[in-house]
Protein backbone atom coordinates (compact mmCIF):
# COMPACT_ATOMS: atom_id res chain seq x y z
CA UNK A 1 -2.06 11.24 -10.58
CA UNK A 2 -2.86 14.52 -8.49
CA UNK A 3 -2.55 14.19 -4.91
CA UNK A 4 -6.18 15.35 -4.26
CA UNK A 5 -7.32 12.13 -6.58
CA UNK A 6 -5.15 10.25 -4.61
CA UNK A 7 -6.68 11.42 -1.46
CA UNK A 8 -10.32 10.07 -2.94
CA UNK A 9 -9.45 7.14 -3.39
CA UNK A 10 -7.29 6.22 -0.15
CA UNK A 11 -10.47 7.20 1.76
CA UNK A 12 -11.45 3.86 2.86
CA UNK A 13 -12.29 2.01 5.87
CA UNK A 14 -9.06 -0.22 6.51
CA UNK A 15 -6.02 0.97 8.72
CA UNK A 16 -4.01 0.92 5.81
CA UNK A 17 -5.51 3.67 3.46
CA UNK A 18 -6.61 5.09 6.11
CA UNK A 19 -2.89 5.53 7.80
CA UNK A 20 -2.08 6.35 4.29
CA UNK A 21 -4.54 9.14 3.86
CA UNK A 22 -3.32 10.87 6.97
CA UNK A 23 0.36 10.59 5.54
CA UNK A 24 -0.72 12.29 2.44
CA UNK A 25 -2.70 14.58 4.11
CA UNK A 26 0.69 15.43 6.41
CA UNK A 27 2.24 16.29 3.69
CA UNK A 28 4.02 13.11 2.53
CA UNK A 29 5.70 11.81 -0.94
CA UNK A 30 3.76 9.75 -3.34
CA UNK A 31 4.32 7.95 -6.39
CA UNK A 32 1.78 6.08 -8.75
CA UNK A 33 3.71 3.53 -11.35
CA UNK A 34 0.92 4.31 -14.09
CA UNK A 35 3.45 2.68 -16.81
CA UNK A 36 3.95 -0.59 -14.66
CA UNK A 37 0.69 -2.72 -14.73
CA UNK A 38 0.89 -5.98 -12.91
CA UNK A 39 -1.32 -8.81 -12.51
CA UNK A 40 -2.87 -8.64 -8.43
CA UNK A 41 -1.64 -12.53 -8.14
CA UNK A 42 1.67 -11.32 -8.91
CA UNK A 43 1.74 -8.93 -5.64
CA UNK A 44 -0.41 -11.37 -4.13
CA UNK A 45 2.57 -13.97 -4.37
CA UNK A 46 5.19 -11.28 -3.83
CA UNK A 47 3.50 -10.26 -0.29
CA UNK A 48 2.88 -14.10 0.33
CA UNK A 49 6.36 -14.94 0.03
CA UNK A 50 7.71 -11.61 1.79
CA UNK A 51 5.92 -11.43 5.45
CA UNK A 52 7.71 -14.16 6.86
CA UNK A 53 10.65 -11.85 6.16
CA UNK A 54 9.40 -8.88 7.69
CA UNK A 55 7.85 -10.87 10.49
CA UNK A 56 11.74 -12.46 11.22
CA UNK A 57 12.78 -8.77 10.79
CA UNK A 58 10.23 -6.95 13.26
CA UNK A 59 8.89 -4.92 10.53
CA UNK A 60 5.73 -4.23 11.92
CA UNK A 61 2.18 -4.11 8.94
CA UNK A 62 -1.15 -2.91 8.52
CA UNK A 63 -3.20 -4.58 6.59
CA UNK A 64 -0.97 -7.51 4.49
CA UNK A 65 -3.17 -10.48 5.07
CA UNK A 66 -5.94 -8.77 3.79
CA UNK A 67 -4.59 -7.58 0.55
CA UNK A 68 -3.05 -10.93 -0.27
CA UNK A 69 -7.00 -12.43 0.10
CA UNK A 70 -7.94 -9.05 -2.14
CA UNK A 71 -5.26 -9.78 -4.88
CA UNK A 72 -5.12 -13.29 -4.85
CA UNK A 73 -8.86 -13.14 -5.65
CA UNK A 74 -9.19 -10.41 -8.36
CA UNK A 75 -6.69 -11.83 -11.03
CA UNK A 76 -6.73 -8.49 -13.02
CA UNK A 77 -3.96 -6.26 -13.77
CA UNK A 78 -3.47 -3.73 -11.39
CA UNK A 79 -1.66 -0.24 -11.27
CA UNK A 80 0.20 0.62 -7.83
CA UNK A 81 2.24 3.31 -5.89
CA UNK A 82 3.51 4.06 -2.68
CA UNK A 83 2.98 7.12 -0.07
CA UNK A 84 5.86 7.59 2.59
CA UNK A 85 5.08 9.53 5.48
CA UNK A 86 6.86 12.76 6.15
CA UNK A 87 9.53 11.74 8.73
CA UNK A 88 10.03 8.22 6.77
CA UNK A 89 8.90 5.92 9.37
CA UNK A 90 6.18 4.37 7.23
CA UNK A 91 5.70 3.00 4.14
CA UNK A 92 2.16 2.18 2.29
CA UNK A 93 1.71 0.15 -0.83
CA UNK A 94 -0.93 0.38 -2.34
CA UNK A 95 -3.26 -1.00 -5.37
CA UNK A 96 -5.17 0.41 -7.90
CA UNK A 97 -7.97 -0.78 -10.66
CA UNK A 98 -6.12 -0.95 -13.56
CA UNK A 99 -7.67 2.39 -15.28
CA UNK A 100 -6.69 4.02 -11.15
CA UNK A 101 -10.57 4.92 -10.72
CA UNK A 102 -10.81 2.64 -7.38
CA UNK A 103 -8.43 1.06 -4.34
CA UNK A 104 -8.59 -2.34 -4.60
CA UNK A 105 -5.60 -2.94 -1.62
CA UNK A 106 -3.29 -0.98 0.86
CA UNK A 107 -0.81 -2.50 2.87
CA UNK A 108 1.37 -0.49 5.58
CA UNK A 109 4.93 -1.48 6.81
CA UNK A 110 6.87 0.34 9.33
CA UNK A 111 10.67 0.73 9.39
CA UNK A 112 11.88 -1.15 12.33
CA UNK A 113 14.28 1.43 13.08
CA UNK A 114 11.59 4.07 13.30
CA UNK A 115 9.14 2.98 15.66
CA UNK A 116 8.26 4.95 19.17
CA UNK A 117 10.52 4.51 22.03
């Protein structure tokens, strides 16, 4: 997937694609596992089981709750990539229609070690 189609389709209204935009736009790294379809209830569990574990951890999100609701709810395979921002401090996931024509979720997680002193 080009990075300008990318761009498109991270343009939404949450904090997560949004944040993720702007790390794309800064010039961050970006992968999209086109050969590695998943079912959304799959991540939806995945997530589910993994925030109390970042919680514990400090790891502070954008947008988690939300895409467990959005996942747990679609029960379609899904396609889905990450964007890291430029100096590494962020991490998004995010969630694409199976054919990658729409966003269906982003979620955001920040490195403990990186955040703002």
């Amino acid at each position: 997937m080009e990075r300008h189609e990318l761009m498109r389709l991270l343009a939404g209204d949450d904090a997560a694609s949004k944040a993720a935009l702007a790390a794309l736009v800064d010039g961050g790294e970006y992968v999209v596992t086109e050969d590695w379809i998943i079912s959304s209830e799959v991540h939806a569990r995945v997530l589910t089981k993994r925030l109390p574990s970042m919680r514990r951890r400090g790891v502070e999100t954008l947008e988690v709750e939300r895409a467990v609701q959005i996942l747990g709810e679609r029960a379609q395979p899904i396609l889905c990539g990450i964007v890291r921002d430029s100096d590494g401090s962020w991490l998004f996931r995010f969630f694409l229609t199976e054919d990658g024509g729409a966003l269906v979720a982003c979620i955001g997680m920040r490195r403990p070690d990186k955040r703002p002193s």
